[in-house]
N, C-alpha and C. Protein backbone atom coordinates (compact mmCIF):
# COMPACT_ATOMS: atom_id res chain seq x y z
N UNK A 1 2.47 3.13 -11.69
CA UNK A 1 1.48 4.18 -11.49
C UNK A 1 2.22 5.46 -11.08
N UNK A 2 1.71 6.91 -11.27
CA UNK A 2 1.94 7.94 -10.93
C UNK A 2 1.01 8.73 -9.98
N UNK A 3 1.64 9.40 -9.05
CA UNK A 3 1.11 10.49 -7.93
C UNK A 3 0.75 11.17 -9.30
N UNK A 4 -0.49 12.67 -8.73
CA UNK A 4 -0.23 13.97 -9.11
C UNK A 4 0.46 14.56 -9.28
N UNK A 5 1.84 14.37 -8.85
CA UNK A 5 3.28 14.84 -8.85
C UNK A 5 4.04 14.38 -10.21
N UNK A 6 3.62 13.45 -10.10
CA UNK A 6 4.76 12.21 -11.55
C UNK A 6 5.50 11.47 -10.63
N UNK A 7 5.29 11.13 -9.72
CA UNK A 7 6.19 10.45 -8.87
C UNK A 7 5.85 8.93 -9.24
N UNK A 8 6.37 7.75 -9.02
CA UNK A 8 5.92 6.65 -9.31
C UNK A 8 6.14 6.07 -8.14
N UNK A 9 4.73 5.15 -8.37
CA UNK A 9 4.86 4.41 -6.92
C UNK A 9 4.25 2.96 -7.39
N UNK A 10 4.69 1.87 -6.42
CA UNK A 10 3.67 0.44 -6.74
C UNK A 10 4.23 -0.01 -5.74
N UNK A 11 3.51 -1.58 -5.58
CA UNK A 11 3.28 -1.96 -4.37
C UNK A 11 4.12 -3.49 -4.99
N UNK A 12 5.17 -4.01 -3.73
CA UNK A 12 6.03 -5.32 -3.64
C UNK A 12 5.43 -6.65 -3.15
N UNK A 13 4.99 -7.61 -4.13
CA UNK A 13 4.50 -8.26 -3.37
C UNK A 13 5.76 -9.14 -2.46
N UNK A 14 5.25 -9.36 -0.75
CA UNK A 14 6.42 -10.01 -0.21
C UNK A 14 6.11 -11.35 0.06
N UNK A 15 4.57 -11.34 0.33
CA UNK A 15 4.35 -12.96 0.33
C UNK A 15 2.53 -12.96 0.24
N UNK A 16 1.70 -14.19 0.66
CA UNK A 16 1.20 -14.31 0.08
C UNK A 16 -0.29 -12.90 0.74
N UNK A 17 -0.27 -12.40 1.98
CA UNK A 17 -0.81 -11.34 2.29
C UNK A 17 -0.32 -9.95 2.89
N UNK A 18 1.20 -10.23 2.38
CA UNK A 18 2.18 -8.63 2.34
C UNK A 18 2.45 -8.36 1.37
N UNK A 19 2.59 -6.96 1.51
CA UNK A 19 3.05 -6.38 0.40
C UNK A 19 3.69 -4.85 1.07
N UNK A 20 4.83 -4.52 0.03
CA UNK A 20 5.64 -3.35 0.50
C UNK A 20 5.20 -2.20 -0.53
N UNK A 21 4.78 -1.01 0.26
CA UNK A 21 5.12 -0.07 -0.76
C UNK A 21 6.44 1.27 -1.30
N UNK A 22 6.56 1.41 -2.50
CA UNK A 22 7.60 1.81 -3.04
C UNK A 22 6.95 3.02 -3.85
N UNK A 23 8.20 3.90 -3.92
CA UNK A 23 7.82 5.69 -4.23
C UNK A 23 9.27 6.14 -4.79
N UNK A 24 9.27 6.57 -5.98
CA UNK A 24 10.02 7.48 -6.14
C UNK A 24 10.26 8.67 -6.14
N UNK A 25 11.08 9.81 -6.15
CA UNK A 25 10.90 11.66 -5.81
C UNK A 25 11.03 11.49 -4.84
N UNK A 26 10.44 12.46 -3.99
CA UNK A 26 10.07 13.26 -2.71
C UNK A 26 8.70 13.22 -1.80
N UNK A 27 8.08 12.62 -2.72
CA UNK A 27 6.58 12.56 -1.74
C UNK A 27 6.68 11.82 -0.41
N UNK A 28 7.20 11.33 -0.71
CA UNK A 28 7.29 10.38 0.93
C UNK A 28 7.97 11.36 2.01
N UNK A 29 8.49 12.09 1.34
CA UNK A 29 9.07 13.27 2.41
C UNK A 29 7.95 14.06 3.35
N UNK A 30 6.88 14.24 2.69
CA UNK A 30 5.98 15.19 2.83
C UNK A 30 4.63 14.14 3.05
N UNK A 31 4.95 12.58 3.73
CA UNK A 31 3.65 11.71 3.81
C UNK A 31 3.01 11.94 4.94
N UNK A 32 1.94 11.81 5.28
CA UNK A 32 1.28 11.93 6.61
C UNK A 32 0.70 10.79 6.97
N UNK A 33 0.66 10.87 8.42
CA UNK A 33 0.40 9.03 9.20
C UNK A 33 -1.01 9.72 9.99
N UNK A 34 -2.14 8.47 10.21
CA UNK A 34 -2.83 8.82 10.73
C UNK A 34 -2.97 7.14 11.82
N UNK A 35 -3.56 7.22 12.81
CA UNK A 35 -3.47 6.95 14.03
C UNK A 35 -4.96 5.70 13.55
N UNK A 36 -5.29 4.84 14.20
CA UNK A 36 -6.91 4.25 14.44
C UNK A 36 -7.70 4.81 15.24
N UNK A 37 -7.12 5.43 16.58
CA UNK A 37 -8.16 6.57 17.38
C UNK A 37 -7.24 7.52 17.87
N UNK A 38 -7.97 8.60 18.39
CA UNK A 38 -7.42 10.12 18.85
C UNK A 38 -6.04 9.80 19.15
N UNK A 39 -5.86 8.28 20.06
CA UNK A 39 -4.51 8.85 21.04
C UNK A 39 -3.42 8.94 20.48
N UNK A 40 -2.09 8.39 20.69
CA UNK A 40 -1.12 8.58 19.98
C UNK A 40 -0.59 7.86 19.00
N UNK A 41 -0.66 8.13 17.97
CA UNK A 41 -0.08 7.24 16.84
C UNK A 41 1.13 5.90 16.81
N UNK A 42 0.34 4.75 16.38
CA UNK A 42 1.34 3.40 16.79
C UNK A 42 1.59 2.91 15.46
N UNK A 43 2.91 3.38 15.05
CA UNK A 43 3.17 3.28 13.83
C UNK A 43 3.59 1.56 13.13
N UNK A 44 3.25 1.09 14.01
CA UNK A 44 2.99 -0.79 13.70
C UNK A 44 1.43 -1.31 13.48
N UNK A 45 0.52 0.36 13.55
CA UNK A 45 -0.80 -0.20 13.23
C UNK A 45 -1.50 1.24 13.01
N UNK A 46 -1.19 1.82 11.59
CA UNK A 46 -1.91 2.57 11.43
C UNK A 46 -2.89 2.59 10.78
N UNK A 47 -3.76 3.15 10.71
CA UNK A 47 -5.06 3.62 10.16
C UNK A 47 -5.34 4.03 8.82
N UNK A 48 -3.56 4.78 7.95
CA UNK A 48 -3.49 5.28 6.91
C UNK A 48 -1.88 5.69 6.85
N UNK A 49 -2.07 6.25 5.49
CA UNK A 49 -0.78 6.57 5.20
C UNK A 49 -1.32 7.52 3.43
N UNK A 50 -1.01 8.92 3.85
CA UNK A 50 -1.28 9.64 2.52
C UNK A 50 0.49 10.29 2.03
N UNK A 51 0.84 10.36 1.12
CA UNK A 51 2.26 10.89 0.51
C UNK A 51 1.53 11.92 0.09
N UNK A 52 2.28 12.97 -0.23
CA UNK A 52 2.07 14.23 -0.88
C UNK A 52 1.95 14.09 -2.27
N UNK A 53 0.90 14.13 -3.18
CA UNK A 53 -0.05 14.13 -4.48
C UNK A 53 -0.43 12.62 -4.41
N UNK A 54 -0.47 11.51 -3.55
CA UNK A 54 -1.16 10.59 -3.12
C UNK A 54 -0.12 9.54 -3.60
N UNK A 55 -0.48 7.93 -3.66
CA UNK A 55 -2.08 7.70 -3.20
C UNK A 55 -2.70 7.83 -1.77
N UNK A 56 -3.39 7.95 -1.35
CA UNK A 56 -3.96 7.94 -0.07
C UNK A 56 -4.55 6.72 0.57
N UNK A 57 -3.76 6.03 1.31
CA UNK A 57 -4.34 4.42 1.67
C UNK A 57 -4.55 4.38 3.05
N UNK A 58 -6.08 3.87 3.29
CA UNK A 58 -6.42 3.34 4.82
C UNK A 58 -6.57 1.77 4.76
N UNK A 59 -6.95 1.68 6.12
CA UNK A 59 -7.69 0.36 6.04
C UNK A 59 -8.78 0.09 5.48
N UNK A 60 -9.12 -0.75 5.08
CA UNK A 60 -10.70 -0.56 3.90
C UNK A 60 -10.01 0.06 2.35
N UNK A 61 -8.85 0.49 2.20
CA UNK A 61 -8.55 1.07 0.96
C UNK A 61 -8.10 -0.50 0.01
N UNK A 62 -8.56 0.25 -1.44
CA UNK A 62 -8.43 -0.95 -2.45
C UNK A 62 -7.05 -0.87 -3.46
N UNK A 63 -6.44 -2.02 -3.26
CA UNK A 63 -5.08 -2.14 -4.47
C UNK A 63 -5.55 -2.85 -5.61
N UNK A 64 -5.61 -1.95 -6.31
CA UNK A 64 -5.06 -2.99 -7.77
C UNK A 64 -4.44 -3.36 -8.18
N UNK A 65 -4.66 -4.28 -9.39
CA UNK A 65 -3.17 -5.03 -9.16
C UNK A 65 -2.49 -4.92 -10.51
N UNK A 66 -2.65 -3.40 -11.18
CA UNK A 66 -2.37 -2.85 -11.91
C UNK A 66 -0.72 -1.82 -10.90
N UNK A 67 -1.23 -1.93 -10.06
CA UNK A 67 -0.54 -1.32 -8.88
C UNK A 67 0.52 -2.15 -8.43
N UNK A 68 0.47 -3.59 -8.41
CA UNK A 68 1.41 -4.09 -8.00
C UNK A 68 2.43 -4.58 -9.09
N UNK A 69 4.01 -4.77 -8.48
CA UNK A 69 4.92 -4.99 -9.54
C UNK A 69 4.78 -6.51 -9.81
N UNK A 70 4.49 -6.69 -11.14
CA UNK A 70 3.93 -8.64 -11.56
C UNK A 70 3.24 -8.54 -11.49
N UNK A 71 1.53 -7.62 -11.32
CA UNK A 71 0.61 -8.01 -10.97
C UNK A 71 -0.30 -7.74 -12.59
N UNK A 72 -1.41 -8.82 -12.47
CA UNK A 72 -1.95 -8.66 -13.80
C UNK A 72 -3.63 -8.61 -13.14
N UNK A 73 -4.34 -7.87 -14.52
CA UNK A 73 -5.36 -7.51 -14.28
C UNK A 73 -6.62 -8.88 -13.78
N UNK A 74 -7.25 -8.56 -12.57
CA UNK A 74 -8.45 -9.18 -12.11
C UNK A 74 -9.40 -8.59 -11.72
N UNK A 75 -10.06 -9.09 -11.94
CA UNK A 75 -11.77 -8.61 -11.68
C UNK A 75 -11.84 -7.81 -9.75
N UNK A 76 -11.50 -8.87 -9.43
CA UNK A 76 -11.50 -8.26 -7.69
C UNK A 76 -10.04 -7.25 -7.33
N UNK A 77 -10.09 -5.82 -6.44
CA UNK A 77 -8.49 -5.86 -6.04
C UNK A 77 -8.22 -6.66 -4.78
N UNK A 78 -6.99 -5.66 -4.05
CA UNK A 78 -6.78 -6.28 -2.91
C UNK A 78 -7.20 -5.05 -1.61
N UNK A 79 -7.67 -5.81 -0.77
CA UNK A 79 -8.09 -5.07 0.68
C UNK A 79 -7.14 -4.75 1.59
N UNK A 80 -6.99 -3.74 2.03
CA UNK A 80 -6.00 -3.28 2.90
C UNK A 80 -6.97 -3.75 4.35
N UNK A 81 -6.09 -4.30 5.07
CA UNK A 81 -6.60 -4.82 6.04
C UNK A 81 -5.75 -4.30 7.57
N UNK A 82 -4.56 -3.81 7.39
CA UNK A 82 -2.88 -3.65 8.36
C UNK A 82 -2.14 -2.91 7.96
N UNK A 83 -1.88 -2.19 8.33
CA UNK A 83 -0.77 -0.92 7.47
C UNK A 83 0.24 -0.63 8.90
N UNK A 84 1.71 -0.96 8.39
CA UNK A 84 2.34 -0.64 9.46
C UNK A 84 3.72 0.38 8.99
N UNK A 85 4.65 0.66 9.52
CA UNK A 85 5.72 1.37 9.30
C UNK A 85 6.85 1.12 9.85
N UNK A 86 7.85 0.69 9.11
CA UNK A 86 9.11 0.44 9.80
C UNK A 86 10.23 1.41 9.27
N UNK A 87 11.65 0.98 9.68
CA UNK A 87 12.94 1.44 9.25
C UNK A 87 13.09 1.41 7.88
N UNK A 88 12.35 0.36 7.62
CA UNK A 88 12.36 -0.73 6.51
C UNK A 88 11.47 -0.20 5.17
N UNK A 89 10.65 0.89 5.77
CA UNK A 89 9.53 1.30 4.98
C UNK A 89 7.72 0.61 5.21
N UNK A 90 6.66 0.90 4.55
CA UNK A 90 5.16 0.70 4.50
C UNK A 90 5.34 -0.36 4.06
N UNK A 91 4.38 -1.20 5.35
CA UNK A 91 3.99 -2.47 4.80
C UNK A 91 2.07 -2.81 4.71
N UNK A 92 1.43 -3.62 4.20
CA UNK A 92 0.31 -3.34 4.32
C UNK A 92 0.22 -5.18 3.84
N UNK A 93 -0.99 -5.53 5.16
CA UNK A 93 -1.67 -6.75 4.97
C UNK A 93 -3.02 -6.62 4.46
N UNK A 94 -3.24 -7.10 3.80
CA UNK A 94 -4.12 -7.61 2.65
C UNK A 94 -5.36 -9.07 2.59
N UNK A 95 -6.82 -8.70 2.40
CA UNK A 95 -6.92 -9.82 2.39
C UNK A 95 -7.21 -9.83 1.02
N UNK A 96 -7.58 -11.06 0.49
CA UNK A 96 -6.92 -11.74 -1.07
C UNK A 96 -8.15 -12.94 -1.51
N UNK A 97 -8.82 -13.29 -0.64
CA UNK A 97 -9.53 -14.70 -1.10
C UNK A 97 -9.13 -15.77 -2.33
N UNK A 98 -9.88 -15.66 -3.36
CA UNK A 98 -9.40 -16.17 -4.58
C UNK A 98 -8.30 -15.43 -5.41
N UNK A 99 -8.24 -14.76 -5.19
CA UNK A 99 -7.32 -13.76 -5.97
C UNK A 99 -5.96 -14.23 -6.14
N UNK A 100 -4.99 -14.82 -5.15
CA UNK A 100 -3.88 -15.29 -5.37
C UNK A 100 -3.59 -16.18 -6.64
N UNK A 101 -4.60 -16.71 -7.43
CA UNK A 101 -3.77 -17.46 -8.45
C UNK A 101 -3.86 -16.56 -9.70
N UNK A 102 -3.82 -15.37 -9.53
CA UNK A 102 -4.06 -14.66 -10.43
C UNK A 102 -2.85 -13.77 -10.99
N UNK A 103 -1.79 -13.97 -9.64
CA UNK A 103 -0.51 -13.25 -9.58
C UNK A 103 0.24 -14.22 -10.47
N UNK A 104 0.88 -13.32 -11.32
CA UNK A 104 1.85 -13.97 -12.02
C UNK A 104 3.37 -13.24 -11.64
N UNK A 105 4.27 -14.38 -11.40
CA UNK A 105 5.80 -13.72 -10.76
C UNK A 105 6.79 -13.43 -12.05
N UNK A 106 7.14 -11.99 -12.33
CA UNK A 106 7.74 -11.86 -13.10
C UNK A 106 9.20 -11.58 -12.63
């Protein structure tokens, strides 16, 4: 998939309700973090995560799995449920119900 930018981005699956996300360019330079309430932002549990020309993901936000790398088309996406931030980069938990046998590992 592409930002507004042309940037490409998709999502890693790491197991069976993680997943990493990945960006190429510069947008991530220019991403903004948002908090769950006013106080100070706890970047092991945020609320969101927008990159500059998007995508723009909260909690409640939907992945497709057109979006993910191996991922093939299903009727349901996936629910962002956890969005955290490390050294390591965006990680985001997911819930999935039936959906897991739908992933094919390429």
């Amino acid at each position: 998939m592409k930002n507004r930018y042309g940037d490409e981005y998709y999502w890693e699956r790491l197991n069976e309700k993680e997943y990493k996300f990945h960006m190429t360019g510069t947008s991530m330079n220019y991403c903004r973090f948002g908090g769950k309430d006013t106080g100070p932002i706890d970047h092991s549990d945020l609320g969101m995560f927008d990159p500059s020309g998007g995508p723009y993901v909260a909690v409640g936000s939907k992945i497709y799995w057109d979006e993910v790398l191996g991922g093939v088309e299903v009727n349901k996406p996936l629910i962002v449920e956890r969005i955290r931030s490390t050294d390591d980069g965006l990680f985001v938990e997911v819930s999935i119900g039936t959906l897991q046998r739908s992933y094919i590992q390429r």
